[in-house]
Protein backbone atom coordinates (compact mmCIF):
# COMPACT_ATOMS: atom_id res chain seq x y z
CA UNK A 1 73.52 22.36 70.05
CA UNK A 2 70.66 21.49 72.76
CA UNK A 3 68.86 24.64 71.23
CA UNK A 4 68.32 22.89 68.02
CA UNK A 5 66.49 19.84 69.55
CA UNK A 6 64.65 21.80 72.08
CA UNK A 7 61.41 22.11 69.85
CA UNK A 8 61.65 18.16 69.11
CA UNK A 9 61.86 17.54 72.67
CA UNK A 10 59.08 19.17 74.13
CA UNK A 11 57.09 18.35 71.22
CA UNK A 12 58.10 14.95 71.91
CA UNK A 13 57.13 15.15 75.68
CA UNK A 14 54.03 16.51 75.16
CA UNK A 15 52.65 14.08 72.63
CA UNK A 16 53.99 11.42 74.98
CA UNK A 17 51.78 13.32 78.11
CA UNK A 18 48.64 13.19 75.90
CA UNK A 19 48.66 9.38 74.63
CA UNK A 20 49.35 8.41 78.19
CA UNK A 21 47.22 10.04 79.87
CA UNK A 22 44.24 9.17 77.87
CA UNK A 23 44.75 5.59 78.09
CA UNK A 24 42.60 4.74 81.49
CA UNK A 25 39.72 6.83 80.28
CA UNK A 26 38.65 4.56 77.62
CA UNK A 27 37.95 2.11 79.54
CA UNK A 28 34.52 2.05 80.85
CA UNK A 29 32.63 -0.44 83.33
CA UNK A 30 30.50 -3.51 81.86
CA UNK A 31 27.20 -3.13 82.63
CA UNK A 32 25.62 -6.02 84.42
CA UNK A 33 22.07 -7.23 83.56
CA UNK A 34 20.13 -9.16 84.64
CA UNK A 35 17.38 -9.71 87.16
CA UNK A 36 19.66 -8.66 89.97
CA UNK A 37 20.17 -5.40 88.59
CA UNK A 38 16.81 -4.36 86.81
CA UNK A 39 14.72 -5.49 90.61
CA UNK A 40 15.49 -3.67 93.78
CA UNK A 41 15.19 -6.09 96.61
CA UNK A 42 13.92 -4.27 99.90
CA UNK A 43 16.13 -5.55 102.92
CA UNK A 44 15.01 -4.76 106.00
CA UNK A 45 17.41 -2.77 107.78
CA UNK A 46 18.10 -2.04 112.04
CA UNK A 47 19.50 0.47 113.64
CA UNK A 48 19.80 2.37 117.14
CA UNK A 49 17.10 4.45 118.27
CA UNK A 50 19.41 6.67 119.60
CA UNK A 51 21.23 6.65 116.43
CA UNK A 52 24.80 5.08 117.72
CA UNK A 53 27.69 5.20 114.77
CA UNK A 54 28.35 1.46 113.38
CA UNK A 55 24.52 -0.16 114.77
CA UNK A 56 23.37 -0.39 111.58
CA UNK A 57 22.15 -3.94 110.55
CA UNK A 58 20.71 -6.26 108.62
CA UNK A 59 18.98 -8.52 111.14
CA UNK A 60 17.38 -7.78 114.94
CA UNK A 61 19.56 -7.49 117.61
CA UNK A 62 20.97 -5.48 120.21
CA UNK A 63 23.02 -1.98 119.38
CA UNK A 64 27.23 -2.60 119.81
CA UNK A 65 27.81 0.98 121.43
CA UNK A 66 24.91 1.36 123.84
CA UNK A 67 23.10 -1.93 124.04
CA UNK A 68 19.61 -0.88 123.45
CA UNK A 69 17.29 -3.22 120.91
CA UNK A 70 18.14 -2.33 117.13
CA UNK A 71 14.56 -0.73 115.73
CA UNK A 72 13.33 -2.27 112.19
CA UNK A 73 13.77 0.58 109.40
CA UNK A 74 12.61 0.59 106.00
């Protein structure tokens, strides 16, 4: 008797894998506009001279790891 449904039921299943599967592509980000997006604004940046992981910066100041005075980067 489970021989009889056996075509239904993987049909079934595989129809069912499709449609869900497909459901979060769809969806795409919003763009944003706006003058935000279209204009690049150029921060400086600081960082180690001797190039320290996690000195990065957005302002002067002195390096976390080492202590040495963060250098201006454009």
């Amino acid at each position: 008797m489970f021989s009889a449904f056996r075509p239904f039921l993987f049909s079934a299943l595989g129809a069912a894998t499709l449609c869900l599967s497909s459901c979060g592509e769809s969806q795409k980000p919003a763009a944003t506009t706006g003058p935000a997006a279209t204009t690049p604004v150029a921060e400086a940046r600081y960082e180690c001279p001797m190039g320290c992981a996690g000195s990065q910066a957005d302002k002067p100041g002195k390096c976390p790891t080492c202590g040495m005075e963060l250098e201006k980067k454009s």
